[in-house]
Protein backbone atom coordinates (compact mmCIF):
# COMPACT_ATOMS: atom_id res chain seq x y z
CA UNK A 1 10.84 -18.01 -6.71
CA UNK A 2 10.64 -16.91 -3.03
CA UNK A 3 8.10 -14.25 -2.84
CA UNK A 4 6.15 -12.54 0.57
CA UNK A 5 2.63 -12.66 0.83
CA UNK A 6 0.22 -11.00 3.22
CA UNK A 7 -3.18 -9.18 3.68
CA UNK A 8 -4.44 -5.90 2.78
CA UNK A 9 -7.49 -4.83 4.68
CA UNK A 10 -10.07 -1.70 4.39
CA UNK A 11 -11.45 -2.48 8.04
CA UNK A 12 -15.29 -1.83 6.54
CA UNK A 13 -17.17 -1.99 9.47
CA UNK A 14 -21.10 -1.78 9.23
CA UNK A 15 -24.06 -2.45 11.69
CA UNK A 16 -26.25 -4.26 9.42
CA UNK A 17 -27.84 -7.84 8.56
CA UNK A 18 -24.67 -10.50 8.10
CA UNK A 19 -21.82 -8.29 9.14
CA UNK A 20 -19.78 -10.07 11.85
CA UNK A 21 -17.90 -6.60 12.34
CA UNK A 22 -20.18 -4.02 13.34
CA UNK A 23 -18.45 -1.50 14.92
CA UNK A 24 -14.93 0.76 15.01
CA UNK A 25 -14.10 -1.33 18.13
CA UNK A 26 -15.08 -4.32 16.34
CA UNK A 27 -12.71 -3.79 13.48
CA UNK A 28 -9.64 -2.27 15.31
CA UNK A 29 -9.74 -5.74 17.60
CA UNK A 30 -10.48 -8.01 15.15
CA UNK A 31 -7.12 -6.75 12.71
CA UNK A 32 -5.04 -7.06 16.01
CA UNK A 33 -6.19 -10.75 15.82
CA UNK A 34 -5.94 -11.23 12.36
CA UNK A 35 -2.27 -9.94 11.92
CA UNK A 36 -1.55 -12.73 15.22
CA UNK A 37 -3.76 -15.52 12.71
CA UNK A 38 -1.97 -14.50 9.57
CA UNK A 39 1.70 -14.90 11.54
CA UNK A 40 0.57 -18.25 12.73
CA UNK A 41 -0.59 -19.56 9.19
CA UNK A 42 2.96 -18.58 7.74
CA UNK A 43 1.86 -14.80 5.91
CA UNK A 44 4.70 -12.57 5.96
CA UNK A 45 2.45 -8.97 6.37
CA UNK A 46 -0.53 -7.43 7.50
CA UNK A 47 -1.24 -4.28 5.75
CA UNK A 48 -3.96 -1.85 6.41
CA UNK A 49 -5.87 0.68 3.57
CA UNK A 50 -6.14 4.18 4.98
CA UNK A 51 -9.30 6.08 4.73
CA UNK A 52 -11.21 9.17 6.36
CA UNK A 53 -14.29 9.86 6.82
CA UNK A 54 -15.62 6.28 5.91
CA UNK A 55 -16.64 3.52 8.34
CA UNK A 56 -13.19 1.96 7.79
CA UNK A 57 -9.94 2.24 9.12
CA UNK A 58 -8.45 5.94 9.37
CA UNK A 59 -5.94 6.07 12.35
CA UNK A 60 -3.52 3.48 11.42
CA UNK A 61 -0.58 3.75 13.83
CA UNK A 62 -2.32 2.83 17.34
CA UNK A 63 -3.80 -0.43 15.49
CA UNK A 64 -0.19 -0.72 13.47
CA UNK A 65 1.75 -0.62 17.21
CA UNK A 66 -0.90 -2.89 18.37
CA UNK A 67 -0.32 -5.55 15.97
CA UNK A 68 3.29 -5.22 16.19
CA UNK A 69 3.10 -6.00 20.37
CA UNK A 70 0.70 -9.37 19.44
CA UNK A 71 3.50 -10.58 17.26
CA UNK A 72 6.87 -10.98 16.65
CA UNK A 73 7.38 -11.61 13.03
CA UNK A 74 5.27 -10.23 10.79
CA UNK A 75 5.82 -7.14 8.66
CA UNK A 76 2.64 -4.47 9.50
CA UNK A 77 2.27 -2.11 6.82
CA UNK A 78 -0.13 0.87 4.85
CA UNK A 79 -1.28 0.74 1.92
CA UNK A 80 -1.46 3.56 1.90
CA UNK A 81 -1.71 6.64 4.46
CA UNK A 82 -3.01 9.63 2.05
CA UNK A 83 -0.56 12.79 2.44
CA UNK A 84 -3.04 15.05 1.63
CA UNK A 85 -3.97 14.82 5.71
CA UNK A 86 -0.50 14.46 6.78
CA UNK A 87 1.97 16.47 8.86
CA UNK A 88 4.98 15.33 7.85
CA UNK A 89 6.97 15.42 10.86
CA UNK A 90 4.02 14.47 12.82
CA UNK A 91 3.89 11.52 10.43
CA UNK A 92 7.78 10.83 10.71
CA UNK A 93 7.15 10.53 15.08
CA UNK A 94 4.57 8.11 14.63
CA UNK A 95 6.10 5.94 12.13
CA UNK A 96 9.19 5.92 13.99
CA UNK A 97 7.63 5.46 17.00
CA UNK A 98 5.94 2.29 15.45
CA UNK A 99 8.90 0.63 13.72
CA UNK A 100 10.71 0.50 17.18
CA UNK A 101 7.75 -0.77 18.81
CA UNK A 102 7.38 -3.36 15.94
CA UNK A 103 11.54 -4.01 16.36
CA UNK A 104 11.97 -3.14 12.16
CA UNK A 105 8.74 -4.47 10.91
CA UNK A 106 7.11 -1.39 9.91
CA UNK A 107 6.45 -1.26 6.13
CA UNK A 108 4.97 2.25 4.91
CA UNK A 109 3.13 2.83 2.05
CA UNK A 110 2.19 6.77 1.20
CA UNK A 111 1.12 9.05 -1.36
CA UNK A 112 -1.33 11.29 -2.39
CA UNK A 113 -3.61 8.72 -1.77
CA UNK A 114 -7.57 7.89 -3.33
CA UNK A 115 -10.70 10.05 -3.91
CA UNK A 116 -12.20 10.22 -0.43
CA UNK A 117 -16.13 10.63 0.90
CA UNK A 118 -15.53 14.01 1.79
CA UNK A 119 -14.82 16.97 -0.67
CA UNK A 120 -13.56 19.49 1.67
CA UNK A 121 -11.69 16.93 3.64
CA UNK A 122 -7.71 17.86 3.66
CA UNK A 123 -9.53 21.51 4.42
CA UNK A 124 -11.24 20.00 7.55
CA UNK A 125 -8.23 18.99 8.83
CA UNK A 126 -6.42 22.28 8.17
CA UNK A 127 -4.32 21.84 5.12
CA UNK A 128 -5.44 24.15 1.73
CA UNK A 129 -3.77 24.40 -1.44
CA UNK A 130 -2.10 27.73 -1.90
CA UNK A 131 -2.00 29.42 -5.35
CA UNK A 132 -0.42 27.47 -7.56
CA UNK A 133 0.03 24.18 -6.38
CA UNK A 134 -1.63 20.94 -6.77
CA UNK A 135 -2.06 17.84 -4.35
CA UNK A 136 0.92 15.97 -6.30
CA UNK A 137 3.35 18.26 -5.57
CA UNK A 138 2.39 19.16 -2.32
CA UNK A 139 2.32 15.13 -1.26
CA UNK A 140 5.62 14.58 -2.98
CA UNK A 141 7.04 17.69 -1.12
CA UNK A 142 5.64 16.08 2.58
CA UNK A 143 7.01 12.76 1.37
CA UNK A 144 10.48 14.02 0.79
CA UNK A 145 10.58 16.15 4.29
CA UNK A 146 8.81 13.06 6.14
CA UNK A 147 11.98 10.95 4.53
CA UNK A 148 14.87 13.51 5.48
CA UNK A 149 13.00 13.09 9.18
CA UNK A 150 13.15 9.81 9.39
CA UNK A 151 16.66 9.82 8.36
CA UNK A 152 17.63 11.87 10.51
CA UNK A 153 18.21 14.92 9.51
CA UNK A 154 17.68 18.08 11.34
CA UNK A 155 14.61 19.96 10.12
CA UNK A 156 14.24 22.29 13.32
CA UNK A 157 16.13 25.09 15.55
CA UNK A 158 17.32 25.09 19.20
CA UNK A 159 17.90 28.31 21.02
CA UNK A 160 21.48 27.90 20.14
CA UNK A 161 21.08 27.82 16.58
CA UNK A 162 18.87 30.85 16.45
CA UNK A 163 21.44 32.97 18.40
CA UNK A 164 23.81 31.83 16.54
CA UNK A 165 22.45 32.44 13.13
CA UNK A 166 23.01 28.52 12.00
CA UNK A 167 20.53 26.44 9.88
CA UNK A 168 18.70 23.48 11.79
CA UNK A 169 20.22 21.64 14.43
CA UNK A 170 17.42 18.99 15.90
CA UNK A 171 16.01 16.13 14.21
CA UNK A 172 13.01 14.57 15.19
CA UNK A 173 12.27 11.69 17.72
CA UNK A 174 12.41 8.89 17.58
CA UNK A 175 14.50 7.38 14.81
CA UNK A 176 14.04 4.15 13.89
CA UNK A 177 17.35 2.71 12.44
CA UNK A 178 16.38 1.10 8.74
CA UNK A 179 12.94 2.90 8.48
CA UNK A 180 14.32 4.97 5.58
CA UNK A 181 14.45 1.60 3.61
CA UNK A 182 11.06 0.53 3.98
CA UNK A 183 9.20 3.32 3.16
CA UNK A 184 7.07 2.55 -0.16
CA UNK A 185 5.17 4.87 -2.85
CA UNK A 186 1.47 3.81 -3.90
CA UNK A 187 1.32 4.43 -7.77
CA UNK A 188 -1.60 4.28 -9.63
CA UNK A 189 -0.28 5.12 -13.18
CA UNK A 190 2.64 3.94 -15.24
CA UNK A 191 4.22 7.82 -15.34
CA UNK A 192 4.33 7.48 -10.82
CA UNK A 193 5.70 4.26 -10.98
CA UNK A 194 9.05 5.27 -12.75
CA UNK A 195 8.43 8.51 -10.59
CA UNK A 196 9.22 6.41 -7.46
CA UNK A 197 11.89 4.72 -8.85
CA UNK A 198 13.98 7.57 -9.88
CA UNK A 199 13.18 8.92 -6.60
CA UNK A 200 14.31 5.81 -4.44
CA UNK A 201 11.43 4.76 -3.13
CA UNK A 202 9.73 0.89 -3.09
CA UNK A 203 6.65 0.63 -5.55
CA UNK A 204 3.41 -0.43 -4.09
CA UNK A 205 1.51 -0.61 -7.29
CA UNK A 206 -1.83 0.19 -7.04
CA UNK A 207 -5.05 -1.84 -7.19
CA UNK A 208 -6.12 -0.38 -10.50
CA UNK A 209 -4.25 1.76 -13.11
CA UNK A 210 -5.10 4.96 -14.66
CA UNK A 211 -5.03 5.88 -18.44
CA UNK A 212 -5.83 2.53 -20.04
CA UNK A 213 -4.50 1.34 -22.74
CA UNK A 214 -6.95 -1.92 -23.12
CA UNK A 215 -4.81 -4.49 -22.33
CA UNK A 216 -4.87 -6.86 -19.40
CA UNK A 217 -4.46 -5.29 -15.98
CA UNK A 218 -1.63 -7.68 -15.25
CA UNK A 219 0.50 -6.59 -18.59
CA UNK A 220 -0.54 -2.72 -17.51
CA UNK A 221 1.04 -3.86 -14.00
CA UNK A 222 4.06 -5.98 -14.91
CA UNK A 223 5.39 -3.43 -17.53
CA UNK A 224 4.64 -0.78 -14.72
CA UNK A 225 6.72 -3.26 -11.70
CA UNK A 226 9.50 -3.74 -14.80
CA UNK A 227 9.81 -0.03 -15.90
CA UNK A 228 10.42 1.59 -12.17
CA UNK A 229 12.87 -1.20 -11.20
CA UNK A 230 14.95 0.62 -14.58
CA UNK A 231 14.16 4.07 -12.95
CA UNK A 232 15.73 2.57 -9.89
CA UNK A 233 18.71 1.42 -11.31
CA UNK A 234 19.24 3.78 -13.68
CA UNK A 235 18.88 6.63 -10.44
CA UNK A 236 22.12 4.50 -8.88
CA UNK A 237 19.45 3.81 -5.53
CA UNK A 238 21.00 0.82 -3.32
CA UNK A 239 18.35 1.21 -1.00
CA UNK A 240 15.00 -0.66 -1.11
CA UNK A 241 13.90 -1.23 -4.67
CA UNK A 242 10.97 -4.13 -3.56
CA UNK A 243 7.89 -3.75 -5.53
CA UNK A 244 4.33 -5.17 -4.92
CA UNK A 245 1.09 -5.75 -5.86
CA UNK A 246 -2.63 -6.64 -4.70
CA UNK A 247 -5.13 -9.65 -5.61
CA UNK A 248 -8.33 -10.93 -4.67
CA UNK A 249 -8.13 -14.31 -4.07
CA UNK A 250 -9.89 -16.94 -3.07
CA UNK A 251 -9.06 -20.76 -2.62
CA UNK A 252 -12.79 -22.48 -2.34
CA UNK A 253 -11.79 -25.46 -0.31
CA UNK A 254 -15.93 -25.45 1.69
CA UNK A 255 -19.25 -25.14 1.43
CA UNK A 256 -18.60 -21.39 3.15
CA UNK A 257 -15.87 -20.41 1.08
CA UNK A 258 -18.63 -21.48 -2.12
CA UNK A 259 -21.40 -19.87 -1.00
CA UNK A 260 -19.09 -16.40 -0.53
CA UNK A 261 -16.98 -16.52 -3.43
CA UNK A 262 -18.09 -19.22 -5.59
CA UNK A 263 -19.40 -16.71 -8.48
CA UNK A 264 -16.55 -14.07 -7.52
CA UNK A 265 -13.63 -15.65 -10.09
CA UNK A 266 -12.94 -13.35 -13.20
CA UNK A 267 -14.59 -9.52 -14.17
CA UNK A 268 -11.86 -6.91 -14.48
CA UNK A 269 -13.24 -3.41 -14.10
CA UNK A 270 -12.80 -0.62 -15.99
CA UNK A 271 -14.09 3.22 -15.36
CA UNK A 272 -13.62 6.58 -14.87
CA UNK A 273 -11.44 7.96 -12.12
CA UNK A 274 -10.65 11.59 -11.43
CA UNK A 275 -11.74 12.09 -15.21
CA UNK A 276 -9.23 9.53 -16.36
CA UNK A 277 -10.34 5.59 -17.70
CA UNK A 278 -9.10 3.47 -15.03
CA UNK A 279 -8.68 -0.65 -14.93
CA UNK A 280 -8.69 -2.66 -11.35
CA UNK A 281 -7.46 -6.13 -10.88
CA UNK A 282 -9.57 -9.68 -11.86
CA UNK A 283 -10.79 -11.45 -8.77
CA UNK A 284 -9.25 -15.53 -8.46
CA UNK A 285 -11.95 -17.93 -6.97
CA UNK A 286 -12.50 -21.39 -7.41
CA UNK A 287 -10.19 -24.58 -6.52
CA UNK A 288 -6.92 -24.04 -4.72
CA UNK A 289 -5.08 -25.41 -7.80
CA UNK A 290 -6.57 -23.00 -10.21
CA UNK A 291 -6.44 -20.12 -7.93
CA UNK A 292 -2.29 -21.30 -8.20
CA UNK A 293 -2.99 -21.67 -11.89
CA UNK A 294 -4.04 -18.40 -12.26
CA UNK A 295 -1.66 -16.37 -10.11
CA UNK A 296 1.31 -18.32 -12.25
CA UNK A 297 -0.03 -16.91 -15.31
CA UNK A 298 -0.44 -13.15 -14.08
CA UNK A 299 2.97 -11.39 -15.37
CA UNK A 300 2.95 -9.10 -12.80
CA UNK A 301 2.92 -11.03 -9.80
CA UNK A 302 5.27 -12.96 -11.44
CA UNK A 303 7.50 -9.57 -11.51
CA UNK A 304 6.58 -8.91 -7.39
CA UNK A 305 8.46 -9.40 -4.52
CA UNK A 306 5.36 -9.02 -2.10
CA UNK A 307 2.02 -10.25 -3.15
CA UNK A 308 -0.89 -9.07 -1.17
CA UNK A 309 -4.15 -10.51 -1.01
CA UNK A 310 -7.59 -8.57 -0.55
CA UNK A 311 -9.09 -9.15 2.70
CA UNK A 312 -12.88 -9.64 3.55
CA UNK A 313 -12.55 -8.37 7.06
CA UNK A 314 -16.58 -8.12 7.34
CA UNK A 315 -16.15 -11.95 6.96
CA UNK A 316 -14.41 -11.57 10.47
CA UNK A 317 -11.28 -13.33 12.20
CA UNK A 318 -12.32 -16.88 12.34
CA UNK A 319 -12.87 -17.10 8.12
CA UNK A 320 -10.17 -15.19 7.36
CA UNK A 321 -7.93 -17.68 9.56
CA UNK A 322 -9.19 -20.10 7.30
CA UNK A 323 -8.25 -18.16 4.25
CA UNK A 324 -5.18 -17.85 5.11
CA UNK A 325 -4.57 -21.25 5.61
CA UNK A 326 -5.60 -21.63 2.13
CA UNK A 327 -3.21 -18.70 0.65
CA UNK A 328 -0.21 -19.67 2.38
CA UNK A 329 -1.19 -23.49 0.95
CA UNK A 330 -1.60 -22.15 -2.38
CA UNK A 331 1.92 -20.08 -2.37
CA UNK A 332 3.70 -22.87 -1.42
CA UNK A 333 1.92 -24.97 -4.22
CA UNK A 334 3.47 -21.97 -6.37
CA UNK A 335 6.93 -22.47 -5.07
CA UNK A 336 6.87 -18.97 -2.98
CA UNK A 337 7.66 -20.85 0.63
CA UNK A 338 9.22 -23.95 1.75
């Protein structure tokens, strides 16, 4: 079964003993390499985590349009840009913006997003929660504006209009013909995964699950990808439907790769998260056949359409080449590319 892969970076950046990426500018040039090394080992995305007030990476469309301009066929993508902070028609600019620089390769993952450093952040950046509402519904109500944008639609009033006494007239620029299509929710629980199927969007399943029921993370996942692609149907959506998920892995093919990730393979985790038990993802090291081994028998990547892999970005751009070499060896040893 033909599946994409690609990476899924934080960007940590860190002045300290052993870190080969030290600074912002350090970070920011190095993933503008690595999206031009993952194209030329045969990935199909580069994807970038979003997070303020961290030393990691918090502005993603200048890096995103960056990317795009250093190569010409891989999909650049979020996973995902926290609406919390967002403008939504801000948001729908930029994006657009960025899918016609990157010629239809933009691939957007949003939602309310992940606890953050700072406490008062959304405040800091000018957005408070009004009587009565909660982040969900305020993220879900910027998601759906951001997606009439995008589409089109006209969410603003010339001079005309006004005199006139008409509802909006202007839509946003620029649109970016098929963005609508590739715009993808980041779910976290089992209840927001059939939430963004009914609602049309592409499920970018999240890196661990809330509410717990004990099992395996992968069954969690898999009957998570399986029950929004019924949502999706059963909402009559033509559009999108894709769905996919996030590993560590790590083919140990050298002494380096040993020494890194030799004692890495195994270890779900399990915890509390916003007050609710959460589960995250085993890590896959050890010999490129039973990293293959081990990605057959996980249900839900079985279930994916886009597999993406955990990147160590501290490692820097001349290891992760190497890895993924290994990756894209170990997909087509899995049958995913020719």
């Amino acid at each position: 079964m033909t599946k994409k892969i690609g990476f899924l970076s934080f960007g940590h950046y860190r002045d300290v003993a052993g870190s080969r990426v030290r600074s912002a500018a350090d970070a920011l040039r190095d993933h503008i390499e690595l999206a031009a090394a993952a194209e030329a080992a045969g990935m199909d995305g580069a994807w970038l985590r979003v997070h303020h007030f961290d030393h990691s990476l918090s502005a993603p469309f200048p890096l995103l349009s960056a990317m795009a301009a250093r190569t010409s066929r891989i999909d650049v993508g979020t996973g995902v840009i926290d609406l919390r902070y967002e403008n939504p028609l801000y948001l729908a600019e930029e994006a657009a913006a960025t899918d016609l620089i990157a010629s239809g390769r933009l691939q957007l993952g949003i939602s309310r997003g992940s606890p953050e450093p700072a406490t008062d952040g959304q405040a800091a950046f000018g957005y408070r929660l009004a009587d009565g509402q909660d982040w969900a519904g305020v993220t879900r109500d910027r998601a759906e504006l951001f997606r009439r944008a995008i589409a089109g639609d006209p969410v603003a009033r010339s001079q005309r209009a006004v005199a006139s006494g008409t509802g909006p007239d202007l839509a946003v620029q620029p649109l970016s013909p098929g963005l609508p299509g590739r715009i993808w929710w980041g779910a976290g629980s089992h209840a927001t995964g059939v939430w963004a199927g009914e609602h049309g969007y592409n499920l970018l399943s999240s890196t661990l699950l809330l509410a717990d029921d004990g099992r395996p993370f992968h069954l969690q996942q898999a009957d998570q990808v399986r029950d929004y692609r019924t949502a999706f149907a059963a909402a009559g959506h033509t559009l999108g439907g894709l769905t996919a998920v996030t590993r560590s892995a790590f083919p140990i093919t050298t002494a380096e790769d040993r020494a890194y990730f030799g004692a890495r393979s195994g270890g779900e985790g399990v915890g509390v998260l916003d007050g609710t038990t959460a589960r995250s993802g085993p890590t896959f090291a050890g010999p490129p056949e039973q990293v293959a081994a081990d990605l057959r028998a996980d249900e839900a990547v079985r279930e994916a359409d886009y597999v993406l892999f955990a990147l160590p970005s501290m490692l820097g751009v001349d290891y992760n080449a190497h890895l993924f070499e290994n990756l894209v060896a170990v997909a087509r040893d899995l049958g995913w590319k020719e």
